[in-house]
Protein backbone atom coordinates (compact mmCIF):
# COMPACT_ATOMS: atom_id res chain seq x y z
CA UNK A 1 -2.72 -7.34 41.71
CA UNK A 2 -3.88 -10.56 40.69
CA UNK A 3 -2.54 -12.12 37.38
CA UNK A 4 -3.38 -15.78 35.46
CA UNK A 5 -0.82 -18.62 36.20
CA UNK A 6 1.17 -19.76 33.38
CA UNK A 7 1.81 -23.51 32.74
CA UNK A 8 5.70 -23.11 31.08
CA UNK A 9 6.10 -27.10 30.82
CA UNK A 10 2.99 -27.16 29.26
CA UNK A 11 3.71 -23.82 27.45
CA UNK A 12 6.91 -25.94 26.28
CA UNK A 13 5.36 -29.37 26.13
CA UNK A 14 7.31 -31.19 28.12
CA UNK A 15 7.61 -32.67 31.50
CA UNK A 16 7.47 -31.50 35.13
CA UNK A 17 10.78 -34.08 35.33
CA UNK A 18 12.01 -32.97 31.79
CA UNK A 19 16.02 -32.32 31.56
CA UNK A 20 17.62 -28.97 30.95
CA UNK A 21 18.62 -30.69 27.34
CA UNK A 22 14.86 -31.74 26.90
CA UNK A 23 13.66 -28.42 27.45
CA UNK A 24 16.39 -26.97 25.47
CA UNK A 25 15.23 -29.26 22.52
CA UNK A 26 11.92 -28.51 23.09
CA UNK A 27 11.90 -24.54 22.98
CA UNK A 28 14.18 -24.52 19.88
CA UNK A 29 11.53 -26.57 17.96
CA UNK A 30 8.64 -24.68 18.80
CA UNK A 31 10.65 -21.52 18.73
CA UNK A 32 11.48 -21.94 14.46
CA UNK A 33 7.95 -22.74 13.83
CA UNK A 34 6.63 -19.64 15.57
CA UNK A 35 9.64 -17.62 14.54
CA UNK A 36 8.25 -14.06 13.33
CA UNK A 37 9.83 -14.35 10.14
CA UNK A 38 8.67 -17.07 9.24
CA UNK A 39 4.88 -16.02 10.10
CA UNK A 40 4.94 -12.23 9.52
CA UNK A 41 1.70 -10.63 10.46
CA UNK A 42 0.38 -13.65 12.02
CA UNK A 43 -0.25 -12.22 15.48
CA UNK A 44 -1.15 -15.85 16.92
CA UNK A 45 2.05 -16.85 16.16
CA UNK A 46 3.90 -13.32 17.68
CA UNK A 47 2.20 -14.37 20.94
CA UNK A 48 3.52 -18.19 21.03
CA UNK A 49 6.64 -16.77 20.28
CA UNK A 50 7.03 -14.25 23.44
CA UNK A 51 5.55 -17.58 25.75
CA UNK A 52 7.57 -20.48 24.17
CA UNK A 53 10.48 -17.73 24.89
CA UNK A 54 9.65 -16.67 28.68
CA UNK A 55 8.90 -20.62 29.50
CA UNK A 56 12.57 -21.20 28.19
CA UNK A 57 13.90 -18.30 30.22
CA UNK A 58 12.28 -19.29 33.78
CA UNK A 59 12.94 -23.50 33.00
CA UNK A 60 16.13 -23.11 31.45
CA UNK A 61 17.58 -21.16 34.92
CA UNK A 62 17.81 -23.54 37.54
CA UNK A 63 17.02 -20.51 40.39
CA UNK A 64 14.32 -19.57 38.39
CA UNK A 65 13.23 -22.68 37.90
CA UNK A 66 13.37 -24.19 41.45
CA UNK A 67 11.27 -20.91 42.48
CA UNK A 68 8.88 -21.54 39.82
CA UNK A 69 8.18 -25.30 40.94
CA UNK A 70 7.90 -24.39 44.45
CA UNK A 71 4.95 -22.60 43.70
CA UNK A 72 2.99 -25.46 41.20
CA UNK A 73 1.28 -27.69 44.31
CA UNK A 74 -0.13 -23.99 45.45
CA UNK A 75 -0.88 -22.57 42.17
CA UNK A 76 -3.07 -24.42 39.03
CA UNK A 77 -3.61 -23.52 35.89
CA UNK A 78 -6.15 -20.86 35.55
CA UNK A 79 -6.32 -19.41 38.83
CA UNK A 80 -5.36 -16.13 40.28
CA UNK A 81 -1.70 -15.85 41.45
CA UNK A 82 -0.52 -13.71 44.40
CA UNK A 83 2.93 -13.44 44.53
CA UNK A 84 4.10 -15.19 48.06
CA UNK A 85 5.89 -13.14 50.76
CA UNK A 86 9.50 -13.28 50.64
CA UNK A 87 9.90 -13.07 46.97
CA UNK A 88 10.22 -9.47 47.22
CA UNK A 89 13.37 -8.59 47.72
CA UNK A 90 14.59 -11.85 45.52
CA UNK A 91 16.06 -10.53 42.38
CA UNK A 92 17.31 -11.90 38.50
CA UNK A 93 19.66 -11.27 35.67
CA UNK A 94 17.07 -11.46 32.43
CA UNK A 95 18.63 -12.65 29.01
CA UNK A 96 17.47 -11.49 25.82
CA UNK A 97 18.62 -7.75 24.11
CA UNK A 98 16.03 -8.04 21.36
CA UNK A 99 13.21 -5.61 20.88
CA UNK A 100 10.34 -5.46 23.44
CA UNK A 101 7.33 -7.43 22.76
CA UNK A 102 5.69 -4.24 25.42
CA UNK A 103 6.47 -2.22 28.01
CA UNK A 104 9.13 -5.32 29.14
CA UNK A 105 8.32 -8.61 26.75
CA UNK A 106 7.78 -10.61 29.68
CA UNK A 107 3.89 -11.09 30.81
CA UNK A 108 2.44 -10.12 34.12
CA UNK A 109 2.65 -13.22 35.78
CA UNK A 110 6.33 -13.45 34.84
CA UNK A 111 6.81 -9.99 36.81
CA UNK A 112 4.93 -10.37 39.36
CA UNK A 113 6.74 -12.87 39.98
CA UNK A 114 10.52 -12.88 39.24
CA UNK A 115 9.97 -8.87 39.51
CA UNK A 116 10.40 -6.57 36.08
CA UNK A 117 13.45 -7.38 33.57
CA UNK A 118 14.39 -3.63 32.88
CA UNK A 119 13.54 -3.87 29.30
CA UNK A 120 15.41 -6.33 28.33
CA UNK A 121 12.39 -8.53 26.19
CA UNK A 122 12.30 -10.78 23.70
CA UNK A 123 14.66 -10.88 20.28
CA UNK A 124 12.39 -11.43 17.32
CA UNK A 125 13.68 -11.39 13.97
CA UNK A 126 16.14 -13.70 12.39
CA UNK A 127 18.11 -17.08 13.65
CA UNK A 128 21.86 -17.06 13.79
CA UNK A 129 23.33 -13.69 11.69
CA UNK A 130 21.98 -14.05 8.63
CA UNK A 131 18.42 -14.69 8.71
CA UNK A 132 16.24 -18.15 9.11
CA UNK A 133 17.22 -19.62 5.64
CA UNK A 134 20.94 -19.91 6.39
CA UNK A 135 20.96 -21.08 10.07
CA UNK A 136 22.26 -24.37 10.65
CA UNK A 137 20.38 -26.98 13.00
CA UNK A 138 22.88 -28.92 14.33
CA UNK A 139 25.72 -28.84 15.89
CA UNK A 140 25.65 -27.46 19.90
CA UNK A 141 24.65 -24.01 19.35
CA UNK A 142 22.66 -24.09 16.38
CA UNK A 143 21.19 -20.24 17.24
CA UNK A 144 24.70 -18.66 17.57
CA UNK A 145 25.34 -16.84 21.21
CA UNK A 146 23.36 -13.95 22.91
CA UNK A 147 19.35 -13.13 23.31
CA UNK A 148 17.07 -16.00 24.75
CA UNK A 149 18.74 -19.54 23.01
CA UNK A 150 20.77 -17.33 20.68
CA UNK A 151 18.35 -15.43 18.65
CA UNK A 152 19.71 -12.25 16.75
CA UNK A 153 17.84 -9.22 16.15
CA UNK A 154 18.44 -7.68 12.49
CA UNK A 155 17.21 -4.16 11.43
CA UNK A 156 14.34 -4.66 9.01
CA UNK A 157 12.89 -2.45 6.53
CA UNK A 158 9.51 -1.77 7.43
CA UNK A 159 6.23 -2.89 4.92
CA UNK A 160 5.72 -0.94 1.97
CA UNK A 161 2.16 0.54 1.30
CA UNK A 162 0.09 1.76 -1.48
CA UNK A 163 -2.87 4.45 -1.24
CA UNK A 164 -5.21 5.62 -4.47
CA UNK A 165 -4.11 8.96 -5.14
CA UNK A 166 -7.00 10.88 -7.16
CA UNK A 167 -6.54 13.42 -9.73
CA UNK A 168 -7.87 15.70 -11.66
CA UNK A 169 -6.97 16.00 -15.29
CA UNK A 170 -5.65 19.18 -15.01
CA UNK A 171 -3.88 18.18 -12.06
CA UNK A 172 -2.23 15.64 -13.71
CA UNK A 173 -1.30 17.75 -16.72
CA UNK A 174 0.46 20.55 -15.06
CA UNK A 175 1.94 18.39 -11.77
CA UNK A 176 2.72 20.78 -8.91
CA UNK A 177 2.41 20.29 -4.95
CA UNK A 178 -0.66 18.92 -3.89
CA UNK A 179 -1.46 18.31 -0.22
CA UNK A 180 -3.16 14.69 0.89
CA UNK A 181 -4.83 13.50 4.24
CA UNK A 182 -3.79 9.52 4.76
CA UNK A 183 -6.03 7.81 6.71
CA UNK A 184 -3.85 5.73 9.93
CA UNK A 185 -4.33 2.32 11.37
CA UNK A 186 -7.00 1.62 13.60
CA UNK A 187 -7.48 4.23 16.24
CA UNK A 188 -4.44 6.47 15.00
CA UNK A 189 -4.53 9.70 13.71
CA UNK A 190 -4.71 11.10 9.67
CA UNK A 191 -1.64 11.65 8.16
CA UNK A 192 -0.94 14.74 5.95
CA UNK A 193 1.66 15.29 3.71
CA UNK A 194 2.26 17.72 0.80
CA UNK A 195 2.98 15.29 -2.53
CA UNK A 196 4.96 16.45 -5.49
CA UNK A 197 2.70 15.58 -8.71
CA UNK A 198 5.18 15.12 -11.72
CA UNK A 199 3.67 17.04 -14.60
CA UNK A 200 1.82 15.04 -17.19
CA UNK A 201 1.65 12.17 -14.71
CA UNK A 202 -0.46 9.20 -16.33
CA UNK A 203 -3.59 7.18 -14.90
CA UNK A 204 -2.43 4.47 -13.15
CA UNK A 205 1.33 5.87 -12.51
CA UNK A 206 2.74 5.52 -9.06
CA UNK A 207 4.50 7.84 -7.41
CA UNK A 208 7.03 7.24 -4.68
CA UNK A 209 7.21 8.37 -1.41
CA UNK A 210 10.30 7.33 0.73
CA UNK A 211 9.50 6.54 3.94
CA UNK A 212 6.39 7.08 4.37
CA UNK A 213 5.20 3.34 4.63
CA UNK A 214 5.36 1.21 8.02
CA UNK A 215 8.08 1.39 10.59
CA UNK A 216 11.01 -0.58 10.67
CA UNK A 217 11.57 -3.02 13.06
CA UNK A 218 14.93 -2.89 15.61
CA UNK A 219 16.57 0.57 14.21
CA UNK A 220 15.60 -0.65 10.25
CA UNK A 221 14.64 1.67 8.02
CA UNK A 222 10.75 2.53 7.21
CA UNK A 223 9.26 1.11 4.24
CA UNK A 224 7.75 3.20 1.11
CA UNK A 225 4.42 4.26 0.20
CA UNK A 226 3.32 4.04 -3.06
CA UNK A 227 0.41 6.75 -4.53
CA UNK A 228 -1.21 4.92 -7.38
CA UNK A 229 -2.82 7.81 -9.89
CA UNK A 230 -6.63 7.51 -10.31
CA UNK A 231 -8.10 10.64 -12.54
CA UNK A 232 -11.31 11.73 -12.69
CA UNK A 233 -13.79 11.57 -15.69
CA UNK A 234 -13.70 15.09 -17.63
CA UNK A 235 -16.87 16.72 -18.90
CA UNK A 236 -14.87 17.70 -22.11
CA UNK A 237 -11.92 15.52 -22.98
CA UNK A 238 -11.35 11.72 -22.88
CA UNK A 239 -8.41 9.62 -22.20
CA UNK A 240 -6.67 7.24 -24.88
CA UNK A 241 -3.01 6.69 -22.79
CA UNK A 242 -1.58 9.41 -23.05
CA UNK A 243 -3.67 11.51 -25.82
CA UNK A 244 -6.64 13.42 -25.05
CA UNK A 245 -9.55 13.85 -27.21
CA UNK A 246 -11.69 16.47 -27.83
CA UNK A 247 -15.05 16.71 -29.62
CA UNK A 248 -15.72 19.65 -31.75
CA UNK A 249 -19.34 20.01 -32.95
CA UNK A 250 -19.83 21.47 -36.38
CA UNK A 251 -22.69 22.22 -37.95
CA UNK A 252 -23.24 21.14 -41.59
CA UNK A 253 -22.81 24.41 -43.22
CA UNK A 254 -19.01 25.10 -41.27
CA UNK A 255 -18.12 21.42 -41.93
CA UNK A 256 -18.95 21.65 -45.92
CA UNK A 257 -17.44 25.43 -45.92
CA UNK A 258 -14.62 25.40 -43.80
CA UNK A 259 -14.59 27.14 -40.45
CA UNK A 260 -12.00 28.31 -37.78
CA UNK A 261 -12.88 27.14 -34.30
CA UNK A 262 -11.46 28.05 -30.80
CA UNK A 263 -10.90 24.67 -28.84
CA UNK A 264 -9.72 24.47 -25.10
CA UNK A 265 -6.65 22.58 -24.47
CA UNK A 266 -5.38 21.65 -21.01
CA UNK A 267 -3.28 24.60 -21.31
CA UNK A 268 -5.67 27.18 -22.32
CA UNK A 269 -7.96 28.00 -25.76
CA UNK A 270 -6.26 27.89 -29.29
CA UNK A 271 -7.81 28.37 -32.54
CA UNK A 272 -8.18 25.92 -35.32
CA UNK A 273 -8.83 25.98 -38.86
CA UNK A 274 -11.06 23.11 -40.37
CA UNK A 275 -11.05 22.57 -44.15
CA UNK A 276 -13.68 22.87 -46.09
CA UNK A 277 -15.36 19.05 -46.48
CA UNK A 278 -14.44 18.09 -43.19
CA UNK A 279 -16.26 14.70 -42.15
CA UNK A 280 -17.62 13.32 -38.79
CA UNK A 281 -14.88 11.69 -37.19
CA UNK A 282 -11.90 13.19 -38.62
CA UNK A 283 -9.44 13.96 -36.11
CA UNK A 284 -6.42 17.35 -36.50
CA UNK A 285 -3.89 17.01 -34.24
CA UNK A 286 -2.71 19.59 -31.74
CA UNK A 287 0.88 18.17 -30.81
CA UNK A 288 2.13 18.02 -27.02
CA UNK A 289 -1.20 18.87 -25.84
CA UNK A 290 -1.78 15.11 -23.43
CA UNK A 291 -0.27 13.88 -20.99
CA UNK A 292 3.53 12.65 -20.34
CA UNK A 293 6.67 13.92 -20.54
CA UNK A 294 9.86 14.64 -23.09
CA UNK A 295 9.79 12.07 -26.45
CA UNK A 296 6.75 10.00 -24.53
CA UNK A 297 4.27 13.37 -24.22
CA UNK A 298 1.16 12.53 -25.89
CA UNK A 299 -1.22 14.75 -28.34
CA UNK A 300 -4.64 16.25 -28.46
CA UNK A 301 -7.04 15.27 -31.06
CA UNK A 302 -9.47 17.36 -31.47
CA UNK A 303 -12.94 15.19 -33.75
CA UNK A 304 -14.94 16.04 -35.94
CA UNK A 305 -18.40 16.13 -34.98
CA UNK A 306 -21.35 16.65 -37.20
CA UNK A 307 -24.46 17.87 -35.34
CA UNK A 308 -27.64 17.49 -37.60
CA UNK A 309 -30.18 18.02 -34.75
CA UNK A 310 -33.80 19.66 -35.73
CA UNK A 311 -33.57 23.06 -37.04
CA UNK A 312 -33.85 25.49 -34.44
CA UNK A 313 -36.62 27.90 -36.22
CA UNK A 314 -38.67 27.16 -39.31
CA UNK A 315 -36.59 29.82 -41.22
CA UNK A 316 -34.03 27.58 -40.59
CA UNK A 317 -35.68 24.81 -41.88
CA UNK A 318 -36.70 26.55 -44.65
CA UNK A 319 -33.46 27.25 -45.66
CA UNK A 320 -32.25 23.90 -45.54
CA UNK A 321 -35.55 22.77 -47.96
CA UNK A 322 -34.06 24.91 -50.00
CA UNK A 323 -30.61 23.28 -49.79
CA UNK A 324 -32.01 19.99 -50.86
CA UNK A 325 -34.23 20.75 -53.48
CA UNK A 326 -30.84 22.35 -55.10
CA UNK A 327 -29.18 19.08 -54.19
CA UNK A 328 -31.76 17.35 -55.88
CA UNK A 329 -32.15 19.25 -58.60
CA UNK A 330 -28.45 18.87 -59.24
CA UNK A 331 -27.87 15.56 -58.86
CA UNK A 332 -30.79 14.99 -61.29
CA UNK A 333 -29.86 17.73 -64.48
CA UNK A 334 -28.03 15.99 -67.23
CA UNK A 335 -23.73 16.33 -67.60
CA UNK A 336 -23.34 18.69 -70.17
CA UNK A 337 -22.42 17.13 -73.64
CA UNK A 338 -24.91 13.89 -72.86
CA UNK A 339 -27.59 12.78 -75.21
CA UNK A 340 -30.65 13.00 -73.33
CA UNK A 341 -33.68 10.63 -74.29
């Protein structure tokens, strides 16, 4: 197997001659700018990391160091490697009890030629115990003990995530169980799961699900995913919050006269009575009909609508000539008890 030659002084940025306290100096700097937590999801900076940390872990070993340099006049930067005869049966202790970085955290050139590590890889999460923002600099050890220069891995909670959840307005009114396909990263597999829908749920509500976001990293726990509510348009009611609203057509005659109409409600058809009179736009309330729940449940409104389209048949329309001529005729006749000129 050939593998590409890694340059760890230059990898490091220091000196073929450079000092175990130079190189020392030199990985911690470039290891707390490339620190994962201080770059999360910057996977440039994940794959500094692992090489600033296996250049420190072959130059900071003076074996695995004086093996490395006997191979630089015979190997240059960019060509294939073969690992020489005799390093076979030559074997190291590996530092670092962090998570993998892969199948080892070192790269192929690294095993091919210092031989695998037995998962031991690279720690990446915080400096010191208690995370980048209180480690301390100075002083001999500034990393604390243990890993590769004394990095500690912490359990971390993984990412939370949010997904549109879609609803129907029914849906959302009665709640219930309500199984959803989540669509994975890149080249994984959909997701299904079987979502509890509180009843009378509003638009734009999110719902939790514990988790059900990323993975954790190093034993922490997952993260959360968060279903945001989108419902659907209705053919028949509209949204205001948490009322709904209902129009109810009336012809002229009903709305002048009175009528009682049956109305649907989320919950099934109930009858109304309209008083005689009634104008366009005027709303009656049917109470705990919307959405919500307990003292915050909303109400339907069910409003007045006046249709005055073209009579249907010209006995209709005859009928309503007749209507205005009386209207006319009324509005025209003198109050009883006036003088008339």
């Amino acid at each position: 197997m050939s593998v590409e030659y890694k340059d760890y002084y230059k990898i490091l940025g220091v000196a073929k001659t450079a000092t175990k306290e130079e190189i020392t100096k030199a990985y911690k700097k470039l290891a707390r700018k490339h620190h994962p937590d201080l770059n999360q999801g910057d996977k440039k900076s994940e794959e500094q990391f692992k090489e600033i940390n296996e250049a420190h872990e072959v130059l900071k070993d003076p074996e695995k160091r004086k093996m490395y340099d006997q191979l630089g006049p015979n190997w240059q930067h960019g060509q294939n490697f073969q690992r020489p005869q005799g390093f076979e049966n030559m074997h190291f202790n590996f530092g670092g009890s962090g998570a993998d970085f892969g199948s080892s955290g070192f790269s192929d050139f690294f095993e091919t030629v210092f031989g695998r590590s037995g998962g031991g890889g690279f720690s990446a999460a915080s400096f010191g115990g208690g995370g980048f923002g209180g480690s301390s600099f100075g002083g001999a050890n500034p990393f604390g003990g243990g890993g590769f220069g004394g990095f500690s891995q912490q359990p971390r909670k993984g990412r939370d995530v949010e997904a549109k959840l879609s609803l129907t307005l029914e849906e959302a009114f009665h709640g219930g169980k309500k199984a959803i396909t989540l669509s994975g990263a890149p080249g994984s597999a959909p997701r299904s799961l079987e979502v509890t829908i509180p009843e009378g749920v509003k638009n734009g509500a999110r719902i939790r699900l514990a988790g059900q976001g990323d993975p954790g990293m190093s034993g922490g726990p997952a993260g959360d995913m968060y279903l945001k509510v989108a419902l659907h348009t209705h053919p028949h009611f509209h949204l205001d919050d948490t009322d709904i609203i209902y129009d109810l057509h009336l012809s002229p005659w009903d709305a002048a006269l009175g009528v009682t109409a049956t109305v649907p409600t989320l919950s099934g058809k109930v009858e109304i009575k309209v008083a005689p009179g009634a104008g366009s736009g005027k709303k009656l309330r049917l109470r705990g009909k919307g959405l919500g729940s307990g003292k915050s449940k909303g109400d339907q409104f069910v409003r007045i609508a006046i249709d005055v389209s073209e009579p249907a048949t010209p006995e209709i329309k005859k009928q309503w000539e007749k209507l205005r001529e009386l209207s006319r005729n009324k509005a025209e006749a003198p109050e009883a008890g006036s003088n008339s000129v």
